[in-house]
PDB file of N, CA and C in Angstrom:
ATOM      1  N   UNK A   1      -4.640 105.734  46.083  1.00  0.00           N
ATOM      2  CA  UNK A   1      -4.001 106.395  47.192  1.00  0.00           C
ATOM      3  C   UNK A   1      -5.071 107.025  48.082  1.00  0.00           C
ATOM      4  N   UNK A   2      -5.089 106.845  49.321  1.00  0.00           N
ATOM      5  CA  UNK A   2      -5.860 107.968  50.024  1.00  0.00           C
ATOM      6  C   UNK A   2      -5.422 108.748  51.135  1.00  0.00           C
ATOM      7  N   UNK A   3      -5.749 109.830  51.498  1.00  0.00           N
ATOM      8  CA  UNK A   3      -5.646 110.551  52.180  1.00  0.00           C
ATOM      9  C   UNK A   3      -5.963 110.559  53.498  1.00  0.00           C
ATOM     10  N   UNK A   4      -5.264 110.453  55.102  1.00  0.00           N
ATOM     11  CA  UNK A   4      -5.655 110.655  56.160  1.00  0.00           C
ATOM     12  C   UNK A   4      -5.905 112.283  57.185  1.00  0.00           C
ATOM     13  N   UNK A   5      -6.361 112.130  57.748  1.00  0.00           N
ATOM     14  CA  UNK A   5      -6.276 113.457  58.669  1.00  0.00           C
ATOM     15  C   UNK A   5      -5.964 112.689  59.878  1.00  0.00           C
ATOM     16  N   UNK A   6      -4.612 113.204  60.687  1.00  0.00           N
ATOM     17  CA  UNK A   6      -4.448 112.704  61.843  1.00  0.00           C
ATOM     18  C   UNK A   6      -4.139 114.290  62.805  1.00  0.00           C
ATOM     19  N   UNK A   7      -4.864 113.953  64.364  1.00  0.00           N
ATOM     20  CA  UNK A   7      -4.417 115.156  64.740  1.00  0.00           C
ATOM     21  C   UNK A   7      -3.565 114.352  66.349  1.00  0.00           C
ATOM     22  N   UNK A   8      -2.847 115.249  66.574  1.00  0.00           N
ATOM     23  CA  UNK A   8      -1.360 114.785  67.074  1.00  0.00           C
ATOM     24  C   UNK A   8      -1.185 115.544  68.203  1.00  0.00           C
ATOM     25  N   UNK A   9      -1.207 114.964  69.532  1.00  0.00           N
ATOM     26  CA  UNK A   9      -1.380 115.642  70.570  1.00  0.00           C
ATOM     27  C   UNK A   9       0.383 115.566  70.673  1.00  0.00           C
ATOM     28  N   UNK A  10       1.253 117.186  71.169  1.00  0.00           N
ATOM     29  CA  UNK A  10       2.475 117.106  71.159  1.00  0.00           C
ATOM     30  C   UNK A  10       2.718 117.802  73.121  1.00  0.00           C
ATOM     31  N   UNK A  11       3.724 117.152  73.508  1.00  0.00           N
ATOM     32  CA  UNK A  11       4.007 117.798  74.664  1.00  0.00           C
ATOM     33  C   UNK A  11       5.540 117.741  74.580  1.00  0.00           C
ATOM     34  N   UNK A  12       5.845 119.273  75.250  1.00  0.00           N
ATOM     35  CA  UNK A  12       7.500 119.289  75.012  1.00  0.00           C
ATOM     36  C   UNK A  12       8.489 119.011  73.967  1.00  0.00           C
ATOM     37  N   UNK A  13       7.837 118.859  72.579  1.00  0.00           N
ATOM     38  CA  UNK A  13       8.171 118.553  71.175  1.00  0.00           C
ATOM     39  C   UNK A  13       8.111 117.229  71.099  1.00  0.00           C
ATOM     40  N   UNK A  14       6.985 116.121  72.379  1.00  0.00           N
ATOM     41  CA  UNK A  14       7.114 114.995  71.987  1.00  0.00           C
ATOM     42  C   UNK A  14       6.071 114.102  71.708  1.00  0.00           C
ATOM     43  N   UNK A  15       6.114 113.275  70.673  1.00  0.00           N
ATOM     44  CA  UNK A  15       4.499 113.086  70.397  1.00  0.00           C
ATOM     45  C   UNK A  15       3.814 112.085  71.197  1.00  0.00           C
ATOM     46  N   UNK A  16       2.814 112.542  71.959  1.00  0.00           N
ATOM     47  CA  UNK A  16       2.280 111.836  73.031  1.00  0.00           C
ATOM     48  C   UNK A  16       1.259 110.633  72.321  1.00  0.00           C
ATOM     49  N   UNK A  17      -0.122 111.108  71.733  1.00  0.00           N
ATOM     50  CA  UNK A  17      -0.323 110.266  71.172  1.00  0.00           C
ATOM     51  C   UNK A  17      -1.462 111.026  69.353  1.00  0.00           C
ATOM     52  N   UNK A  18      -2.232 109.849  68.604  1.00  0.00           N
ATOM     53  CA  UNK A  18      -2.585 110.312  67.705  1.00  0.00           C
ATOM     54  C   UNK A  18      -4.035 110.064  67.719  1.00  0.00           C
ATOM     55  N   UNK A  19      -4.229 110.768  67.150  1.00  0.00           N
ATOM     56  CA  UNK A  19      -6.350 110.252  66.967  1.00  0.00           C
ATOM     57  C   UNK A  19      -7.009 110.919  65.641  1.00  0.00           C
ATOM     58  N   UNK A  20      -8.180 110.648  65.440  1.00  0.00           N
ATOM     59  CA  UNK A  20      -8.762 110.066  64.435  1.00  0.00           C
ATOM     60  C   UNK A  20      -9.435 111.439  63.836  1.00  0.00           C
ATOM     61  N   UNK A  21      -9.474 112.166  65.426  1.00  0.00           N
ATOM     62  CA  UNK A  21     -10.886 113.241  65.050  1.00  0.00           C
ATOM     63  C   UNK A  21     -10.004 114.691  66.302  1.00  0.00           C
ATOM     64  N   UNK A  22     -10.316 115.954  66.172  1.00  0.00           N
ATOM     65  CA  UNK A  22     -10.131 116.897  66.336  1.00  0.00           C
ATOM     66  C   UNK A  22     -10.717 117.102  68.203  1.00  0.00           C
ATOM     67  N   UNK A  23     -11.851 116.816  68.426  1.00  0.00           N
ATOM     68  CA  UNK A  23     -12.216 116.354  69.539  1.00  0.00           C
ATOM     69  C   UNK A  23     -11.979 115.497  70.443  1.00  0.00           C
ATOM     70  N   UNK A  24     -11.278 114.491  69.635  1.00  0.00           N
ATOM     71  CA  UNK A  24     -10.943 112.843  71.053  1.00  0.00           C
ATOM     72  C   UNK A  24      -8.846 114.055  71.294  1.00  0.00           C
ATOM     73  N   UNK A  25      -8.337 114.544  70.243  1.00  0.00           N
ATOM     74  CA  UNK A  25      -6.838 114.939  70.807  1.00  0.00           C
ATOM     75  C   UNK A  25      -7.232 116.260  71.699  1.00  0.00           C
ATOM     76  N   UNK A  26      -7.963 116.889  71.195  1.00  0.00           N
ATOM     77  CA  UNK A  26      -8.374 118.213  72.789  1.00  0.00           C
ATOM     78  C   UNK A  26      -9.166 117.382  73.825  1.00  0.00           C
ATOM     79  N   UNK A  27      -9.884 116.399  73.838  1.00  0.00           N
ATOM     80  CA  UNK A  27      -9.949 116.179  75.058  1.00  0.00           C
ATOM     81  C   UNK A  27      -8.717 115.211  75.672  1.00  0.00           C
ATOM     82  N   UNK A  28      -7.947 115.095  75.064  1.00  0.00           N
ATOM     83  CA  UNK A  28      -6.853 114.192  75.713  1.00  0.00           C
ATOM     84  C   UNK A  28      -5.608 115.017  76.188  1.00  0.00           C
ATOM     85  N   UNK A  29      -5.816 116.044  75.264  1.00  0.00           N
ATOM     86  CA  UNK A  29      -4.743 117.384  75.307  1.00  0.00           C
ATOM     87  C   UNK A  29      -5.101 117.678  77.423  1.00  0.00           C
ATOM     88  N   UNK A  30      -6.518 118.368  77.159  1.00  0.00           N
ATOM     89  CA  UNK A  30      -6.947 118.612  78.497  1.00  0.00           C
ATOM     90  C   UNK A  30      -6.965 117.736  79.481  1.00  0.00           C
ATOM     91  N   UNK A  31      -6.741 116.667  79.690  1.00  0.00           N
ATOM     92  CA  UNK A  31      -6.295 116.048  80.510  1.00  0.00           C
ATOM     93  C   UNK A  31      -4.587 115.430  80.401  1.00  0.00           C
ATOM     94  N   UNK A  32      -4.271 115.912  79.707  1.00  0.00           N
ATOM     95  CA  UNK A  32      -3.182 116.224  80.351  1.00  0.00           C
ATOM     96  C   UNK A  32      -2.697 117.261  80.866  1.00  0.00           C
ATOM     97  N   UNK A  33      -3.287 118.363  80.577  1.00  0.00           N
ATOM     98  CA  UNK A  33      -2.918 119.495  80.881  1.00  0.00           C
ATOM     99  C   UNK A  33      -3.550 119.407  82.672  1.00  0.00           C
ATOM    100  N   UNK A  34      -4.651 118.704  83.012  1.00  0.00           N
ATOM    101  CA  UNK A  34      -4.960 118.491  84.243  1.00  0.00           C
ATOM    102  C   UNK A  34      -4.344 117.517  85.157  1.00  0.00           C
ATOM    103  N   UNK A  35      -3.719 116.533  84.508  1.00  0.00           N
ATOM    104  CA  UNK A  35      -2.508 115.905  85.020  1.00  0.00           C
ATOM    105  C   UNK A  35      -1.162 117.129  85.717  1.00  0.00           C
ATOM    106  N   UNK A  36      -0.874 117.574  84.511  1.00  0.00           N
ATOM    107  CA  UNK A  36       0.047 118.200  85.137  1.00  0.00           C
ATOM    108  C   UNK A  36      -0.530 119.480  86.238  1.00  0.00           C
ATOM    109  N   UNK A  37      -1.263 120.141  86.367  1.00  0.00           N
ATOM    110  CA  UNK A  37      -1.962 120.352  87.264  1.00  0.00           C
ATOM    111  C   UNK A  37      -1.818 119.765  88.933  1.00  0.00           C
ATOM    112  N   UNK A  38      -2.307 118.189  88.879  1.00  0.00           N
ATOM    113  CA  UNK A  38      -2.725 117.527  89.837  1.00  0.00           C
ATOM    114  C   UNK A  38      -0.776 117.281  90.459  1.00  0.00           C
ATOM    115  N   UNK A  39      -0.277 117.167  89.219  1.00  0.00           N
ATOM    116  CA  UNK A  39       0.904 116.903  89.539  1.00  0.00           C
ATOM    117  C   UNK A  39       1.527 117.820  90.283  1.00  0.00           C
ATOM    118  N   UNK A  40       1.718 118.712  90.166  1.00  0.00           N
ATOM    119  CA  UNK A  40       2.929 120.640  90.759  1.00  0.00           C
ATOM    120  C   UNK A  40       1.651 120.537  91.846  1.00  0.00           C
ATOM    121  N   UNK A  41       0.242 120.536  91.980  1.00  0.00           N
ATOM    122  CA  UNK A  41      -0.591 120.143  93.270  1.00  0.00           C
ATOM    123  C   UNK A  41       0.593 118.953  94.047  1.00  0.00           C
ATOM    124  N   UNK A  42       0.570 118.224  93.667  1.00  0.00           N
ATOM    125  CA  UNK A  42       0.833 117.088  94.936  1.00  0.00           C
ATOM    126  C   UNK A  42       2.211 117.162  95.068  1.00  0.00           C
ATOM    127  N   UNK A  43       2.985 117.748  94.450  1.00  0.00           N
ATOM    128  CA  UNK A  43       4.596 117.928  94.645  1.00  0.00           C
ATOM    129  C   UNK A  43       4.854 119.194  95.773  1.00  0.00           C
ATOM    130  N   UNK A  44       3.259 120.259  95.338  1.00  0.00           N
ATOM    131  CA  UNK A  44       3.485 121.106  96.484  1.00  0.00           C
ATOM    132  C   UNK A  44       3.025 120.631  97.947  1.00  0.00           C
ATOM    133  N   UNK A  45       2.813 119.435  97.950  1.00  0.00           N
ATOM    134  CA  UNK A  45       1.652 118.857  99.355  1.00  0.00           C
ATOM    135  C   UNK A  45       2.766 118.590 100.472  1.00  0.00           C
ATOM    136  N   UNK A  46       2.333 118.295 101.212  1.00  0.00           N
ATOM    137  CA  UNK A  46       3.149 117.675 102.409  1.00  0.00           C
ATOM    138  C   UNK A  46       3.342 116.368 102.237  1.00  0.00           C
ATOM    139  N   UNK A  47       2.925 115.691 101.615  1.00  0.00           N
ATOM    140  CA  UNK A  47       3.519 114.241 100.851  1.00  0.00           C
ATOM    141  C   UNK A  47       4.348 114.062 100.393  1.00  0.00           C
ATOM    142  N   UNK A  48       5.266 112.795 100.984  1.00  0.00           N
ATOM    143  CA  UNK A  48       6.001 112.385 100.383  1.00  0.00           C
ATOM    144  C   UNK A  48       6.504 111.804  99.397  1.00  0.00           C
ATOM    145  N   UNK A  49       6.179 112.530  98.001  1.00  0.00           N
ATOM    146  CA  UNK A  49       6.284 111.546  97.017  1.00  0.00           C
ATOM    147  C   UNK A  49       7.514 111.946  96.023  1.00  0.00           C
ATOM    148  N   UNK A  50       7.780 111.551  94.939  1.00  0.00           N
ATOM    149  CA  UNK A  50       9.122 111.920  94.219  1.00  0.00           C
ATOM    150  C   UNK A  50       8.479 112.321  93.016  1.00  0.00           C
ATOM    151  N   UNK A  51       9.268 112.934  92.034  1.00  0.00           N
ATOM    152  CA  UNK A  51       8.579 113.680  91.070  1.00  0.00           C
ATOM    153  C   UNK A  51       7.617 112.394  89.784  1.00  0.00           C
ATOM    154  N   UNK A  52       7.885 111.368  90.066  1.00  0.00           N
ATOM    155  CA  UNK A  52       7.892 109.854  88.682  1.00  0.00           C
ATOM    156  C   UNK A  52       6.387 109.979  89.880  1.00  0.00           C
ATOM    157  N   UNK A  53       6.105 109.826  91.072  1.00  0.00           N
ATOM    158  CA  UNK A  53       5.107 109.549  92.119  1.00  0.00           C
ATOM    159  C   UNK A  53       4.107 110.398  91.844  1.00  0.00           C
ATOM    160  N   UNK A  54       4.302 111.825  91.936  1.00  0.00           N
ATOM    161  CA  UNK A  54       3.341 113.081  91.610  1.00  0.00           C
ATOM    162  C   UNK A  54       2.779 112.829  89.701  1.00  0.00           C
ATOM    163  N   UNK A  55       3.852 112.616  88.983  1.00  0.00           N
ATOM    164  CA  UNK A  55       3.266 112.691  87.770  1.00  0.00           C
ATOM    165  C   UNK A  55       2.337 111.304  87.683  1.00  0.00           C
ATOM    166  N   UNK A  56       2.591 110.438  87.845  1.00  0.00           N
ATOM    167  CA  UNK A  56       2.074 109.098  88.052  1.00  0.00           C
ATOM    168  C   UNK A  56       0.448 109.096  88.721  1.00  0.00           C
ATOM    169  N   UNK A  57       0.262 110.188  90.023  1.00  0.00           N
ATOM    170  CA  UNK A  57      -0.682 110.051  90.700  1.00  0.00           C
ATOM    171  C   UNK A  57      -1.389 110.848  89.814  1.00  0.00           C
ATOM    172  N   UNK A  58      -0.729 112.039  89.554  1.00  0.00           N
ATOM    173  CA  UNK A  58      -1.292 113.412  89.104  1.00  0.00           C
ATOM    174  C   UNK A  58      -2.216 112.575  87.199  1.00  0.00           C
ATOM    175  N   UNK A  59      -1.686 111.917  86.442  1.00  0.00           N
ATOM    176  CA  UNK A  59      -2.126 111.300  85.109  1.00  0.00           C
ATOM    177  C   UNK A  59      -3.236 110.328  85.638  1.00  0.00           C
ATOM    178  N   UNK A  60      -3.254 109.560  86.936  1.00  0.00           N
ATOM    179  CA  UNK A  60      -4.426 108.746  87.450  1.00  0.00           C
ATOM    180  C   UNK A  60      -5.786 109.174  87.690  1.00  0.00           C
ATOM    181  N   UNK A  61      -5.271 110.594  88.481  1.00  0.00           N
ATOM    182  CA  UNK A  61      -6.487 111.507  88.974  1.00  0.00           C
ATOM    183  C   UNK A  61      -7.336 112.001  88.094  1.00  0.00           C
ATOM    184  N   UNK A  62      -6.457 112.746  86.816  1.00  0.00           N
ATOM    185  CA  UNK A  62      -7.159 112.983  85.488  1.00  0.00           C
ATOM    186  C   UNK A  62      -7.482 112.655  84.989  1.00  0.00           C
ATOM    187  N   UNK A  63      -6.982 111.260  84.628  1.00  0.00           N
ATOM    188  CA  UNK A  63      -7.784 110.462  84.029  1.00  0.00           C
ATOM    189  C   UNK A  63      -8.995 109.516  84.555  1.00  0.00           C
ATOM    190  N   UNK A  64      -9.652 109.802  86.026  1.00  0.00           N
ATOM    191  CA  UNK A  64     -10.579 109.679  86.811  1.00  0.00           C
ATOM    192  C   UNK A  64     -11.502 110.484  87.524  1.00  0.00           C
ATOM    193  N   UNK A  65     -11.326 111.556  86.657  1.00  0.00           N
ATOM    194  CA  UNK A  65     -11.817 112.808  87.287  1.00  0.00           C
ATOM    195  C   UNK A  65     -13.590 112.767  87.237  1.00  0.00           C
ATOM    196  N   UNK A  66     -14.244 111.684  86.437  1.00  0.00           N
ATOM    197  CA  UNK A  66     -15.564 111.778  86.825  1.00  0.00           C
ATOM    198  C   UNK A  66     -15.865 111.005  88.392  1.00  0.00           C
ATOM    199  N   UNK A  67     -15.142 109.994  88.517  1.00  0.00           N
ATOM    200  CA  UNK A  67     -14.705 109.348  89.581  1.00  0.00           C
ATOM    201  C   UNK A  67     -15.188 110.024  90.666  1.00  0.00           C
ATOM    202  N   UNK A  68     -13.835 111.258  90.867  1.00  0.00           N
ATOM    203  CA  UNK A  68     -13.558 112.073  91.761  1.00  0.00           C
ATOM    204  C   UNK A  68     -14.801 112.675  91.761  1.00  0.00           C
ATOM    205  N   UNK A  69     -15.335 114.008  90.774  1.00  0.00           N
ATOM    206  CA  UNK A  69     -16.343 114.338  90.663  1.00  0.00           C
ATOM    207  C   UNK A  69     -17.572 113.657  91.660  1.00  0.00           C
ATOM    208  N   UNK A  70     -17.548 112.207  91.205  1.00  0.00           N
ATOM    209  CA  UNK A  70     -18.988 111.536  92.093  1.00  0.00           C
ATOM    210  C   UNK A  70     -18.748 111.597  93.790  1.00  0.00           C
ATOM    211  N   UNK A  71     -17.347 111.443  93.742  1.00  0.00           N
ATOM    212  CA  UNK A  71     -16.848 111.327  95.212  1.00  0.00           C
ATOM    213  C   UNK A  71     -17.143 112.066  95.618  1.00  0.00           C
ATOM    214  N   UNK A  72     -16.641 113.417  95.349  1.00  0.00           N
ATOM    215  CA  UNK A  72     -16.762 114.800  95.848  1.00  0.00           C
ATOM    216  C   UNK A  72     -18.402 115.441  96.379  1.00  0.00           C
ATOM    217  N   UNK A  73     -19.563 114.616  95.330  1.00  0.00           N
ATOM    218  CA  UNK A  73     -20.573 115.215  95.336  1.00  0.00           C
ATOM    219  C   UNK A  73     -21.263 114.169  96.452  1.00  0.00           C
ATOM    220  N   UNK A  74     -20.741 113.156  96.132  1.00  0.00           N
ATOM    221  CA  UNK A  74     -22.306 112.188  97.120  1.00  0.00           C
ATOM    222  C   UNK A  74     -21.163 111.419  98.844  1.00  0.00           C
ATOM    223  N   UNK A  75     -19.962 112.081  98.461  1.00  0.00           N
ATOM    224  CA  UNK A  75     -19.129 111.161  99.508  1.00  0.00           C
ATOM    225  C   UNK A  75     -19.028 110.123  99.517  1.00  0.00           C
ATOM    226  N   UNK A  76     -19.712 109.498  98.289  1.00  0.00           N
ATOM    227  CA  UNK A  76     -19.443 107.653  98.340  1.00  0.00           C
ATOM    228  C   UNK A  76     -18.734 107.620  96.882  1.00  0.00           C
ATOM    229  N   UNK A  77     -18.442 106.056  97.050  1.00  0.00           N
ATOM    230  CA  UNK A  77     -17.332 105.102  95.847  1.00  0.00           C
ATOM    231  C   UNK A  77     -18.403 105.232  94.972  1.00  0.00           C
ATOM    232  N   UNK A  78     -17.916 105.137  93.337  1.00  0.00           N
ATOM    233  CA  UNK A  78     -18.722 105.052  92.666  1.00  0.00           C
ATOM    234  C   UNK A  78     -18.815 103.293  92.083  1.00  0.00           C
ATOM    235  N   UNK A  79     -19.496 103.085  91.011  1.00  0.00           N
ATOM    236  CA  UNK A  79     -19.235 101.931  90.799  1.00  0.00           C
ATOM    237  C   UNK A  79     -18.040 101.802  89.724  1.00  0.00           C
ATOM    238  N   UNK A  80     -17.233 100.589  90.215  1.00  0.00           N
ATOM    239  CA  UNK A  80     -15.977 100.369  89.064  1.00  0.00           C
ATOM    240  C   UNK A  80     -16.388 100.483  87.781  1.00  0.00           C
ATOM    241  N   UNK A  81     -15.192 101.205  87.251  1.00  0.00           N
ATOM    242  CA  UNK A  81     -15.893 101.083  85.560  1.00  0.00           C
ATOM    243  C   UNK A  81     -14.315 100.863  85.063  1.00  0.00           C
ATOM    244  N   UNK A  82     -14.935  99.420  83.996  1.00  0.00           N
ATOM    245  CA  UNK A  82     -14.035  99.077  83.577  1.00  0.00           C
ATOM    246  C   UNK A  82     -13.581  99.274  82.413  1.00  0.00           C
ATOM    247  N   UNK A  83     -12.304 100.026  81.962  1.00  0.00           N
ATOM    248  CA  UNK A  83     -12.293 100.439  80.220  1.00  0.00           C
ATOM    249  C   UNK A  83     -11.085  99.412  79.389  1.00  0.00           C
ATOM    250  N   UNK A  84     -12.005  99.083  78.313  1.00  0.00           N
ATOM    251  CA  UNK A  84     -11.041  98.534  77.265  1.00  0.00           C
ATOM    252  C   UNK A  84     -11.397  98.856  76.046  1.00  0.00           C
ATOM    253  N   UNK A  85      -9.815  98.463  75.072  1.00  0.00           N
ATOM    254  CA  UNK A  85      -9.950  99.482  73.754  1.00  0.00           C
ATOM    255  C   UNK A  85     -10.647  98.225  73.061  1.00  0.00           C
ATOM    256  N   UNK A  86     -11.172  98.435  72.088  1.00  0.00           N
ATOM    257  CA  UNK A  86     -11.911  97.472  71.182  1.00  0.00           C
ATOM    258  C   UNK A  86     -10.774  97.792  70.373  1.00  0.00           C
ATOM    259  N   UNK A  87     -10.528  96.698  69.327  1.00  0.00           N
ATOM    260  CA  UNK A  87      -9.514  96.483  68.142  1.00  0.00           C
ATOM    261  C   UNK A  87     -10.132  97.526  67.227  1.00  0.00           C
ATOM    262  N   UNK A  88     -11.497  97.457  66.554  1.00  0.00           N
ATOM    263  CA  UNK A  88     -11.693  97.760  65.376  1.00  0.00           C
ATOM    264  C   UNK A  88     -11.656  99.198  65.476  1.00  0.00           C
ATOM    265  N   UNK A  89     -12.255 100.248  66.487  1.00  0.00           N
ATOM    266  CA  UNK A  89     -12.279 101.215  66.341  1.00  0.00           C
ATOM    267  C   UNK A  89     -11.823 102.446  68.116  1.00  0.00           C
ATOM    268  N   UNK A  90     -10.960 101.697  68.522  1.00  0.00           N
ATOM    269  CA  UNK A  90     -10.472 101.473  69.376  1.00  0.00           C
ATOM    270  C   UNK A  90     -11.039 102.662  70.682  1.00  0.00           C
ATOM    271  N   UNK A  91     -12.464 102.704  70.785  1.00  0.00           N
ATOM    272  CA  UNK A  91     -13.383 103.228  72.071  1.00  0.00           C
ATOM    273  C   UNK A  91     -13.054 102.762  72.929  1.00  0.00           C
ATOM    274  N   UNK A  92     -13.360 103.753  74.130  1.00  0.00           N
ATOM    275  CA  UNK A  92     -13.736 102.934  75.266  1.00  0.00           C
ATOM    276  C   UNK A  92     -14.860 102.739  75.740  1.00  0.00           C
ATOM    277  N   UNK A  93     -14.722 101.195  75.790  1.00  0.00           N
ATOM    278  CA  UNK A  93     -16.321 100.484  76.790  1.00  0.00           C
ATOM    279  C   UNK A  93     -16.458 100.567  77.885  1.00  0.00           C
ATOM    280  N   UNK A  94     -17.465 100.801  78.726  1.00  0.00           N
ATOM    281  CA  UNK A  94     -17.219 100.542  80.287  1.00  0.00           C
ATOM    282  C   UNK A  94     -18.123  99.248  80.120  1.00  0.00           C
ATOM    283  N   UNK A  95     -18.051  98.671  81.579  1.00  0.00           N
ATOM    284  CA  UNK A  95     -19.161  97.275  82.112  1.00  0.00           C
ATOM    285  C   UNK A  95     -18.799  98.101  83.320  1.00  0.00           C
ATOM    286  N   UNK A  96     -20.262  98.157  83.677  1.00  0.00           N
ATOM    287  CA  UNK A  96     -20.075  98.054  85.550  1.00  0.00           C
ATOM    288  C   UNK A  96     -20.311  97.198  86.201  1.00  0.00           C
ATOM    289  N   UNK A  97     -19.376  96.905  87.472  1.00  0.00           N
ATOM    290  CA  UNK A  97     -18.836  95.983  88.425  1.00  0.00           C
ATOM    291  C   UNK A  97     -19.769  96.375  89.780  1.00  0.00           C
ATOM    292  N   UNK A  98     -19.780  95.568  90.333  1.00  0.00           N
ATOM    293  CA  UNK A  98     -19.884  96.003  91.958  1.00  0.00           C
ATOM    294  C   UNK A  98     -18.970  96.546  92.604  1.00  0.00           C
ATOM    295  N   UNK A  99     -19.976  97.848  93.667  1.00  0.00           N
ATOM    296  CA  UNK A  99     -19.000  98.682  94.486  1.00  0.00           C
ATOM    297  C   UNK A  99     -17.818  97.975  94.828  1.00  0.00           C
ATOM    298  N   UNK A 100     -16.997  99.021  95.261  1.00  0.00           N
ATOM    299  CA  UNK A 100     -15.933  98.531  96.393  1.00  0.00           C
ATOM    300  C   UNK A 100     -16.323  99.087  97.343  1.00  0.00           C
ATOM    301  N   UNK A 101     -16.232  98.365  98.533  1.00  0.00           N
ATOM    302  CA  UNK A 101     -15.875  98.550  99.610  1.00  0.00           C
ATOM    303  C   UNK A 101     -15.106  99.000 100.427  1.00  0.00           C
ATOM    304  N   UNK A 102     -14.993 100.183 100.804  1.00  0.00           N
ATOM    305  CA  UNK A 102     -13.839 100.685 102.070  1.00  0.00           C
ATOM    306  C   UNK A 102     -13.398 100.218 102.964  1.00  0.00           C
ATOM    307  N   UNK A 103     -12.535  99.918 103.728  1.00  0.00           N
ATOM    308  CA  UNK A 103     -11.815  99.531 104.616  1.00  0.00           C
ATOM    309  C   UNK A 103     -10.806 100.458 105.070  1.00  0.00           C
ATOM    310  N   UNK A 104     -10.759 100.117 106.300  1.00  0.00           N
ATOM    311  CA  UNK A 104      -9.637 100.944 107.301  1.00  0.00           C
ATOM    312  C   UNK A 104      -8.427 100.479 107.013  1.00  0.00           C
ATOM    313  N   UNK A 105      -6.987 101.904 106.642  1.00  0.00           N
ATOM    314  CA  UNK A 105      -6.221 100.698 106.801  1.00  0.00           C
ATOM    315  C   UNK A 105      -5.458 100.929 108.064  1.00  0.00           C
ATOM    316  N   UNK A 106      -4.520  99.817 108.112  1.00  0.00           N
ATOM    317  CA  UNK A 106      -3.793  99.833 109.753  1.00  0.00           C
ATOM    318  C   UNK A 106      -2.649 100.938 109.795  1.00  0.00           C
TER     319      UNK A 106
END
């Protein structure tokens, strides 16, 4: 028989998700907690969005917040980074891509 330790990120009595180690569920805890944040932000904006729109944008932002971060500091795109879970121990990898490019839109 053996024994696991799982720690269990809960929101609203509902279980969001599980992880391995004490550190990967607080940092996942905190971004959500910055989701919802970004979210009651953009619901208070002059935008038109609906509450599924704000939580939706608001979980994107947080979960891109180094992103933002680079934006914020140098005014440019950073480079794409692409994440996928590996099977065995399910990290995330990045590969970097080439910039994107801005464009105007109409």
């Amino acid at each position: 028989m053996s024994v696991e330790i799982k720690f269990v990120v809960m929101r609203n009595g509902e279980e969001k998700m599980t992880f391995a180690s004490k550190k990967e569920a607080d940092s996942h805890d905190k971004m959500l907690d910055m989701a919802e944040t970004f979210a009651g932000w953009l619901a208070q904006s002059t935008l038109e969005l609906d509450e599924a729109q704000c939580e939706a944008v608001g979980l994107h932002l947080a979960a891109e917040k180094e992103a933002i971060q680079y934006i914020i500091r140098t005014s440019k795109l950073p480079e794409i980074i692409v994440r996928q879970n590996t099977d065995s121990d399910n990290l995330l990898s990045r590969q970097k891509r080439t910039p994107i490019k801005a464009v105007d839109a109409a």
